[in-house]
PDB file of N, CA and C in Angstrom:
ATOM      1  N   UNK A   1     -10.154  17.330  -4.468  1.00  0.00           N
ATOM      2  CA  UNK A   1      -9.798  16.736  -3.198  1.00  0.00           C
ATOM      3  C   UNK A   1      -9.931  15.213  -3.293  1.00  0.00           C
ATOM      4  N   UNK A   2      -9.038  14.232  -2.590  1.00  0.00           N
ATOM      5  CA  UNK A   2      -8.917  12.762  -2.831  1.00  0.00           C
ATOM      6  C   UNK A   2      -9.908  12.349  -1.795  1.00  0.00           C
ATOM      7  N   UNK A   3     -10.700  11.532  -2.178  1.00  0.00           N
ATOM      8  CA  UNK A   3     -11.460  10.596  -1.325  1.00  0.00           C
ATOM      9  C   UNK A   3     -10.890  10.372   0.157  1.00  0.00           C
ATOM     10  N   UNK A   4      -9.248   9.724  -0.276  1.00  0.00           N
ATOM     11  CA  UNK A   4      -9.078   9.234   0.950  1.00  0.00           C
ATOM     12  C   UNK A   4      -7.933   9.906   1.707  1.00  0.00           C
ATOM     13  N   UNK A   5      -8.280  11.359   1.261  1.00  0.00           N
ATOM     14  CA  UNK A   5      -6.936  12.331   1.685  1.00  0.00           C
ATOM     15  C   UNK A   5      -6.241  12.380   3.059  1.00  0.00           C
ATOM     16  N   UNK A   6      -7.473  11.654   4.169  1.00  0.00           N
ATOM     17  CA  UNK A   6      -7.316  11.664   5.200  1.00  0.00           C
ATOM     18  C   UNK A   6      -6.428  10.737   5.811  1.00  0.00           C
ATOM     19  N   UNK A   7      -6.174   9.531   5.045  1.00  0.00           N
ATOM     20  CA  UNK A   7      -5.123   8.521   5.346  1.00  0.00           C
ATOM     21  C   UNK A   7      -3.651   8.582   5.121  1.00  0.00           C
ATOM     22  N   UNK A   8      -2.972   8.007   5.728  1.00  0.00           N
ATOM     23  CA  UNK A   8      -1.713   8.003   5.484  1.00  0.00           C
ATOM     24  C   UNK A   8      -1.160   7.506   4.050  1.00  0.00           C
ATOM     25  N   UNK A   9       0.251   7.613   3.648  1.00  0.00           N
ATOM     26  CA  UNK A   9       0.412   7.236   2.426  1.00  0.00           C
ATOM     27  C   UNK A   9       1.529   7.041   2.071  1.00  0.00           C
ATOM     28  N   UNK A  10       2.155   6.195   1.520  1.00  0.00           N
ATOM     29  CA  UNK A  10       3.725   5.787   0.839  1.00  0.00           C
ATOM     30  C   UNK A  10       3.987   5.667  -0.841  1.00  0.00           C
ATOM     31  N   UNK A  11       4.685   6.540  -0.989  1.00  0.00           N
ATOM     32  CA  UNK A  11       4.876   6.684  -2.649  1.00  0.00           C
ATOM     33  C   UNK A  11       5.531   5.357  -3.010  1.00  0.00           C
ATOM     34  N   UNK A  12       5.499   4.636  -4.115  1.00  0.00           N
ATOM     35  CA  UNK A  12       6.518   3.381  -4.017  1.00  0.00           C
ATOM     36  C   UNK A  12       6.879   4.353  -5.545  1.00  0.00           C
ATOM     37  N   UNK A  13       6.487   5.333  -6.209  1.00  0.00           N
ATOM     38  CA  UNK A  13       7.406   5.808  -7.445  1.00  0.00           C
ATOM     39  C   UNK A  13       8.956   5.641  -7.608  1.00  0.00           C
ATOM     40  N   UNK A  14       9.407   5.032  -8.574  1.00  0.00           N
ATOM     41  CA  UNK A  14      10.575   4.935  -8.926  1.00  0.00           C
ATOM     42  C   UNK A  14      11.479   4.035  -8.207  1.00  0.00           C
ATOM     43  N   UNK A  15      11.004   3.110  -6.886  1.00  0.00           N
ATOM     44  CA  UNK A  15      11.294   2.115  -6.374  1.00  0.00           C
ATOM     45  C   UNK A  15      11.740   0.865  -7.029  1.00  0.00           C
ATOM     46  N   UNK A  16      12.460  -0.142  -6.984  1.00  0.00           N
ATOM     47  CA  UNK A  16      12.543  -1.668  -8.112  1.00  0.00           C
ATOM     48  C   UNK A  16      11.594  -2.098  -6.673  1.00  0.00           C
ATOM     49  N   UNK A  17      11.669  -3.815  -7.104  1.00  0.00           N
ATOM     50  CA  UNK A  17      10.843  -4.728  -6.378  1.00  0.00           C
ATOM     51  C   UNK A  17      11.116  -4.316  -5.170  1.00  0.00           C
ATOM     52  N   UNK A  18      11.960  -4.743  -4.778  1.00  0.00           N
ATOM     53  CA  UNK A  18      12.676  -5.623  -3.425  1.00  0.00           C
ATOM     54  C   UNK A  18      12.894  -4.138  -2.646  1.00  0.00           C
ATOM     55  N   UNK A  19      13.365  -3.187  -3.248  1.00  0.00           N
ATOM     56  CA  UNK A  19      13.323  -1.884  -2.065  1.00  0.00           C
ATOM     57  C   UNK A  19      11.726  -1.708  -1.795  1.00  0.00           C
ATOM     58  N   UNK A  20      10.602  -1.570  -2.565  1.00  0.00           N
ATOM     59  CA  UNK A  20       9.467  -0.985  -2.704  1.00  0.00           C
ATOM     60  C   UNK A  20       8.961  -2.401  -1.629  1.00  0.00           C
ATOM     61  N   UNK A  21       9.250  -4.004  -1.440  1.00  0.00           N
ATOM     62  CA  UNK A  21       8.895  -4.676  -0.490  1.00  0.00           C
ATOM     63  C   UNK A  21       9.236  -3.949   0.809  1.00  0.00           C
ATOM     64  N   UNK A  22      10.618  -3.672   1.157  1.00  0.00           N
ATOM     65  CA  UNK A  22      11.111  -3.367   2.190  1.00  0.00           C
ATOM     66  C   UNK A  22      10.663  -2.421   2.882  1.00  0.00           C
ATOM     67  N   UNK A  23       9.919  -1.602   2.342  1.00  0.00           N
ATOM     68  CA  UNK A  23       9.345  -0.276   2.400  1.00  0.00           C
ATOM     69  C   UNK A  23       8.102  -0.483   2.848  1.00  0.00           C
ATOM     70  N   UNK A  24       7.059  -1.150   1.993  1.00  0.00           N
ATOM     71  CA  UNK A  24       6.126  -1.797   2.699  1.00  0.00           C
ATOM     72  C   UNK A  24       5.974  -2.273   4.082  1.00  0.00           C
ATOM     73  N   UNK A  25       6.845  -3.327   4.099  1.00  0.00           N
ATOM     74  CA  UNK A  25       7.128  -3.908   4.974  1.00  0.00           C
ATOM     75  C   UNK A  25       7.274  -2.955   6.765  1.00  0.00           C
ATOM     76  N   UNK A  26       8.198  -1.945   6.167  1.00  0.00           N
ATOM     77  CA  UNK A  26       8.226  -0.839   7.532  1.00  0.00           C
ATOM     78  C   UNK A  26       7.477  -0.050   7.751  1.00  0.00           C
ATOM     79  N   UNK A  27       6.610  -0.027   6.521  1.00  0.00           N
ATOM     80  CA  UNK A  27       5.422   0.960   6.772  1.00  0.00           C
ATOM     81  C   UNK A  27       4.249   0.575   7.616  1.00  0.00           C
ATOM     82  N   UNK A  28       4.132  -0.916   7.181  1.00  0.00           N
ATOM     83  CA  UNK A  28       2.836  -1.664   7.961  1.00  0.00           C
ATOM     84  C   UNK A  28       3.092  -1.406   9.414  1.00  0.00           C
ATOM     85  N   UNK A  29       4.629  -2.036   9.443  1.00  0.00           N
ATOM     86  CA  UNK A  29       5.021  -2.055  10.717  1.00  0.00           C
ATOM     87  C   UNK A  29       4.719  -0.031  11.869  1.00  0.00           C
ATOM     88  N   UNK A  30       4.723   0.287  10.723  1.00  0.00           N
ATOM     89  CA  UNK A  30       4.787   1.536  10.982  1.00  0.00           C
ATOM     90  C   UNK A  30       3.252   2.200  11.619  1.00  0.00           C
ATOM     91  N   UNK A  31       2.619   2.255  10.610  1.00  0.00           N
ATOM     92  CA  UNK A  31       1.034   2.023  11.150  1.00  0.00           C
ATOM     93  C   UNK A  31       0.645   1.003  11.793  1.00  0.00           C
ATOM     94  N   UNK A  32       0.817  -0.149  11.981  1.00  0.00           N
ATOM     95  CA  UNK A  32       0.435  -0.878  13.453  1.00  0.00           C
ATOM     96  C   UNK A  32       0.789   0.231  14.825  1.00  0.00           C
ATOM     97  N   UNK A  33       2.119   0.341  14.419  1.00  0.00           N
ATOM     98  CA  UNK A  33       2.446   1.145  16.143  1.00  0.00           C
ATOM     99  C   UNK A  33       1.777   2.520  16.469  1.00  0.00           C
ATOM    100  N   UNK A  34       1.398   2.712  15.222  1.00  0.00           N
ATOM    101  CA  UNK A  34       0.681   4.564  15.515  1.00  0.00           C
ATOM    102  C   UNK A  34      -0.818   4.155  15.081  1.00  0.00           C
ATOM    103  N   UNK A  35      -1.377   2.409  15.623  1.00  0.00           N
ATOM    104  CA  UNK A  35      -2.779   2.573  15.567  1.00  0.00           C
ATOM    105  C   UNK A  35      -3.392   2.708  14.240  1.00  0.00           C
ATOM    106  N   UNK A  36      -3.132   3.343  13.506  1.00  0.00           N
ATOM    107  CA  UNK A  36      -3.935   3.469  12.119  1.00  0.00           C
ATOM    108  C   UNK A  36      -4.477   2.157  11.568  1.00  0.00           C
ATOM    109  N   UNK A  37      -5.197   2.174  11.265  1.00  0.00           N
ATOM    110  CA  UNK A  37      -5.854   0.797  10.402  1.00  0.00           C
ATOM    111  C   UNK A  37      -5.559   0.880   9.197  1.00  0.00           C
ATOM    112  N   UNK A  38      -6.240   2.007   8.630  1.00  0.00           N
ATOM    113  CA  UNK A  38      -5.970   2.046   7.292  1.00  0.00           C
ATOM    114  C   UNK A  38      -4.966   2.925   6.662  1.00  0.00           C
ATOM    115  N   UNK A  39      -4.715   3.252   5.430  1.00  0.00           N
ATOM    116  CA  UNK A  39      -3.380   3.720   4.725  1.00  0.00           C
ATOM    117  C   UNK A  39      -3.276   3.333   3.526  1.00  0.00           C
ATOM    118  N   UNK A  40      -3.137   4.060   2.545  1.00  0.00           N
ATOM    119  CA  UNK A  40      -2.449   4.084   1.071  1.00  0.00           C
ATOM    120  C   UNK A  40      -1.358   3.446   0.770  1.00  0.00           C
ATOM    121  N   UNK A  41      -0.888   2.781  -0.240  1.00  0.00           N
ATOM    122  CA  UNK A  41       0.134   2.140  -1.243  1.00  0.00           C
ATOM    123  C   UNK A  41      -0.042   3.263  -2.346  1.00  0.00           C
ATOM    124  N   UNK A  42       0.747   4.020  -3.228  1.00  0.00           N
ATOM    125  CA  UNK A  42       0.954   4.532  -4.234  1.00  0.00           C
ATOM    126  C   UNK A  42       1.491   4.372  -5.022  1.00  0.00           C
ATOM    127  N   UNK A  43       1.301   3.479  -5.802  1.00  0.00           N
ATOM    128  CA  UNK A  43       2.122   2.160  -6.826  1.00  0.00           C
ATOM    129  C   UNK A  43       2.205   2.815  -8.025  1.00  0.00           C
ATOM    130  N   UNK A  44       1.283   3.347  -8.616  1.00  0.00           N
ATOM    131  CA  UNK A  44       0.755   4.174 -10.121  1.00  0.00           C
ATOM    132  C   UNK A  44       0.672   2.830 -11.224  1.00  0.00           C
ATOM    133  N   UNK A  45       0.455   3.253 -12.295  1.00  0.00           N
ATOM    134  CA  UNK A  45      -0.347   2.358 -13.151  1.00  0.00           C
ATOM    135  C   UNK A  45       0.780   1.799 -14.239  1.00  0.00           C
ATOM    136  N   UNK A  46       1.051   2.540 -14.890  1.00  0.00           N
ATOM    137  CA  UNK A  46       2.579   2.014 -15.556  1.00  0.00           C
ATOM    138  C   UNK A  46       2.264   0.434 -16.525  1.00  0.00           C
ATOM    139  N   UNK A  47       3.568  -0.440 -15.852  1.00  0.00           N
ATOM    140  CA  UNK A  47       3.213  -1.496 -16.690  1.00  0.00           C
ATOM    141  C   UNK A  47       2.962  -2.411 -15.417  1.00  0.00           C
ATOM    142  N   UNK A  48       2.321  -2.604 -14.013  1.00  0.00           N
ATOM    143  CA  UNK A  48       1.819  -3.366 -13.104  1.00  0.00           C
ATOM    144  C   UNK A  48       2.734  -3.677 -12.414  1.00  0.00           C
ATOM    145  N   UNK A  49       4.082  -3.707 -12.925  1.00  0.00           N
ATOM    146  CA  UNK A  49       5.293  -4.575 -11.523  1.00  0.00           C
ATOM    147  C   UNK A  49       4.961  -3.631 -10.191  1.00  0.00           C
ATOM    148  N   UNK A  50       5.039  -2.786  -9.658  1.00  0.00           N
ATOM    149  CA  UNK A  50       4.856  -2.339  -8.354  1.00  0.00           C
ATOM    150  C   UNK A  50       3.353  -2.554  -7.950  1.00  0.00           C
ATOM    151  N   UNK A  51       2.794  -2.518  -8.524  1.00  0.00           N
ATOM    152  CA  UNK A  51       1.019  -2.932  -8.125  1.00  0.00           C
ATOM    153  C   UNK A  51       0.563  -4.506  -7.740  1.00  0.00           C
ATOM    154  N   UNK A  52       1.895  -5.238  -8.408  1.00  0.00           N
ATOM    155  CA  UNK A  52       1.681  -7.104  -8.515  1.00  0.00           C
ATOM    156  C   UNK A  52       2.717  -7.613  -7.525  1.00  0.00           C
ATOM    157  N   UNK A  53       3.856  -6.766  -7.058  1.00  0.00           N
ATOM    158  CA  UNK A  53       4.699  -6.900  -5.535  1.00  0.00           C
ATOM    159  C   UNK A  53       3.653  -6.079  -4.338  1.00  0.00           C
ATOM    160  N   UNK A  54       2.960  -5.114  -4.501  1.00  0.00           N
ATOM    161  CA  UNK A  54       2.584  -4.551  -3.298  1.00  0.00           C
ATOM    162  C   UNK A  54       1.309  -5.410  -3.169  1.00  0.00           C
ATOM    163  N   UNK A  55       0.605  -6.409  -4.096  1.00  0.00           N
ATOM    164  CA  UNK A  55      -0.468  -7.284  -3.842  1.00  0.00           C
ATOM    165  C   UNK A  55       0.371  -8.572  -3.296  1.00  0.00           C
ATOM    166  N   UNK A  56       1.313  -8.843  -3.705  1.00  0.00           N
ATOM    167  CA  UNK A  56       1.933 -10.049  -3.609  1.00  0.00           C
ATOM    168  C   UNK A  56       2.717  -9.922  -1.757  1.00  0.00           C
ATOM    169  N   UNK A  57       3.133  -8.604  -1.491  1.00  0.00           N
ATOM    170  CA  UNK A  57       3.291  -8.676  -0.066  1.00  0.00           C
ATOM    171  C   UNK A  57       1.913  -8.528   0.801  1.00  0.00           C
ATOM    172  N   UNK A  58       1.094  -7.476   0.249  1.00  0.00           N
ATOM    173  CA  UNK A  58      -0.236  -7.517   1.643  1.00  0.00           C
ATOM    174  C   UNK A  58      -0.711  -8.894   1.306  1.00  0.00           C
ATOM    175  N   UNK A  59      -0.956  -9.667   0.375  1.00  0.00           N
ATOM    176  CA  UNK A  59      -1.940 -11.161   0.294  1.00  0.00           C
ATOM    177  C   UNK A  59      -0.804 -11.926   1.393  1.00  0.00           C
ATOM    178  N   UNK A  60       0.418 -12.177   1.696  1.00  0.00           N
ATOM    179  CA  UNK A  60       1.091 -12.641   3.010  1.00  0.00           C
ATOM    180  C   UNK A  60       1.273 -12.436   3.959  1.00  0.00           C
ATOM    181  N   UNK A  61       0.979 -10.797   4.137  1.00  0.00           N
ATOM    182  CA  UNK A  61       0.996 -10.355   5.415  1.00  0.00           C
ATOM    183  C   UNK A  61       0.126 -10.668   6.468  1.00  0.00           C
ATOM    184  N   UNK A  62       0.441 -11.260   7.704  1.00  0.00           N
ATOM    185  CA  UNK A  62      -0.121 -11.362   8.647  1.00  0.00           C
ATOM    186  C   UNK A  62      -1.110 -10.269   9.191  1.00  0.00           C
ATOM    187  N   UNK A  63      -0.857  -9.190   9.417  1.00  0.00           N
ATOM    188  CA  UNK A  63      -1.573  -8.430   9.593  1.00  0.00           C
ATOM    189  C   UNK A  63      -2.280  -7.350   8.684  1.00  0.00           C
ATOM    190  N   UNK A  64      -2.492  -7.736   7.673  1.00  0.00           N
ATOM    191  CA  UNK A  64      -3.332  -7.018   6.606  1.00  0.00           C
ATOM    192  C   UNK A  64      -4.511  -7.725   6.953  1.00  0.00           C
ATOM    193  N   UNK A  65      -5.566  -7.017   7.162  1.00  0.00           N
ATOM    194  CA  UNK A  65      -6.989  -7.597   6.801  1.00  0.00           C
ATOM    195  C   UNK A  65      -7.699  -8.038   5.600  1.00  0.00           C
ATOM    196  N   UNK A  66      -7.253  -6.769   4.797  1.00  0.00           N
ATOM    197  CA  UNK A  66      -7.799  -6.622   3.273  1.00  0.00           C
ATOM    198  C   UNK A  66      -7.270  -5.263   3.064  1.00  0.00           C
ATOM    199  N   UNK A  67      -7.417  -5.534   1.464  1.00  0.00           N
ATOM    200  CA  UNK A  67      -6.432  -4.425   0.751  1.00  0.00           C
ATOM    201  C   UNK A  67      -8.022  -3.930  -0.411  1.00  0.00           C
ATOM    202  N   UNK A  68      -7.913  -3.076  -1.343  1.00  0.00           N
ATOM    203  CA  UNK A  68      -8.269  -3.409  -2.821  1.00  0.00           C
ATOM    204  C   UNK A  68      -8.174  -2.134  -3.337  1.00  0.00           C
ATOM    205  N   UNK A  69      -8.064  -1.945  -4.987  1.00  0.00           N
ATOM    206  CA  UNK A  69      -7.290  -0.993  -6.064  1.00  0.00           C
ATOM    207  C   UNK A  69      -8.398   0.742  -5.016  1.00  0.00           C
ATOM    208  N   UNK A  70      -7.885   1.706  -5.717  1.00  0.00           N
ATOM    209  CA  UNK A  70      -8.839   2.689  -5.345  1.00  0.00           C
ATOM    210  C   UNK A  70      -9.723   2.699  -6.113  1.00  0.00           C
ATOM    211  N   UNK A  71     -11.445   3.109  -6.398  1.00  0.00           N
ATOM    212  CA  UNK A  71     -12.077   2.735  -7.649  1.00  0.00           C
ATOM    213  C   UNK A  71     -11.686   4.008  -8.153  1.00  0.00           C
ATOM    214  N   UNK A  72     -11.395   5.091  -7.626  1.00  0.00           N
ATOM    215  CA  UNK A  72     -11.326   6.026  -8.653  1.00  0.00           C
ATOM    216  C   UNK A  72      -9.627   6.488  -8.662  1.00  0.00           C
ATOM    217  N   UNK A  73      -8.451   5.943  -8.550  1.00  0.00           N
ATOM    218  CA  UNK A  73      -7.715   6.241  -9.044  1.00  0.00           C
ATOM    219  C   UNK A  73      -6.742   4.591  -9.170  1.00  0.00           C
ATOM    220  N   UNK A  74      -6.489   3.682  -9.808  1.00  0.00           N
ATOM    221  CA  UNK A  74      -6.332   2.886 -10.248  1.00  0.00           C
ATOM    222  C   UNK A  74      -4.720   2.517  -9.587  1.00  0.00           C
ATOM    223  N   UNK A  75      -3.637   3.626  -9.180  1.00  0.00           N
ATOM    224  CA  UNK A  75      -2.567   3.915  -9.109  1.00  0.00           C
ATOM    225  C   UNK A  75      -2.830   3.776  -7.712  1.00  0.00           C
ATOM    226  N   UNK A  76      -3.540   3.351  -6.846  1.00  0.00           N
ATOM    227  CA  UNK A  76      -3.547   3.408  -5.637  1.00  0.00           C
ATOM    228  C   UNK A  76      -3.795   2.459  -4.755  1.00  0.00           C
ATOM    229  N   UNK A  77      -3.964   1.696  -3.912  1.00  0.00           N
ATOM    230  CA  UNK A  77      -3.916   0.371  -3.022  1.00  0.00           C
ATOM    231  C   UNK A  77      -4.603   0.902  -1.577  1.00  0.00           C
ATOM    232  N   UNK A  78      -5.713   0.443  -1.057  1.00  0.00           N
ATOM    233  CA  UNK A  78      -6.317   0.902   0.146  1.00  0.00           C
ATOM    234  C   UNK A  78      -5.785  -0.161   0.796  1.00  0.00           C
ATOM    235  N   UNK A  79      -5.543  -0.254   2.201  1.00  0.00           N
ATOM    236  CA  UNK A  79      -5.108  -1.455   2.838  1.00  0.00           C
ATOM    237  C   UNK A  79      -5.472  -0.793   4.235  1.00  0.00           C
ATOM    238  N   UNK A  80      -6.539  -2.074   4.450  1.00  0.00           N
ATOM    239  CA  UNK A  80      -6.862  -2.391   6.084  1.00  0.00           C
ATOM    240  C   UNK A  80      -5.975  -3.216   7.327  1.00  0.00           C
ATOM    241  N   UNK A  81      -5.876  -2.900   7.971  1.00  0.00           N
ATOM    242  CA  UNK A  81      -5.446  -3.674   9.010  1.00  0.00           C
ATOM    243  C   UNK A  81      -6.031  -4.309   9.906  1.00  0.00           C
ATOM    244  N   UNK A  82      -6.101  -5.276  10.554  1.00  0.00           N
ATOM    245  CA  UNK A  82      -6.611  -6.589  11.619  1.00  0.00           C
ATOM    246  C   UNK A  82      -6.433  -5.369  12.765  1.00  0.00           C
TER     247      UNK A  82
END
């Protein structure tokens, strides 16, 4: 069972940059309106491009509080909301 099974979650698998931003992008928007604070990124480990765009959009986002890796699954992104 996952630690944080209880949160919401967005696969970015098999995404390029710029769709896997866009996606983000509607998701935050997405959990702001249904309240949730927190929520998953599912980037996976690979060679880092989806893990170094999904840091590179929450570090600008206005309404991210804080983000950071999962400690126990590396492929994963916790992200708080304000």
């Amino acid at each position: 069972m996952r630690l944080y099974s209880h949160l919401p979650s967005l696969d970015l698998h098999g995404m390029d940059q710029k769709y896997a931003e866009i996606m983000i992008l509607e998701f935050i928007s997405d959990q702001k309106k249904m309240k949730n604070k927190e929520f998953i990124l599912i980037h996976g480990i690979g060679s880092g491009i989806l893990r170094r765009k999904t840091q590179e959009v929450l570090v600008h986002h206005r309404e991210v509080e804080n983000f950071k890796i999962d400690n126990f699954n590396p492929g994963c992104t916790i992200v708080k909301l304000k």
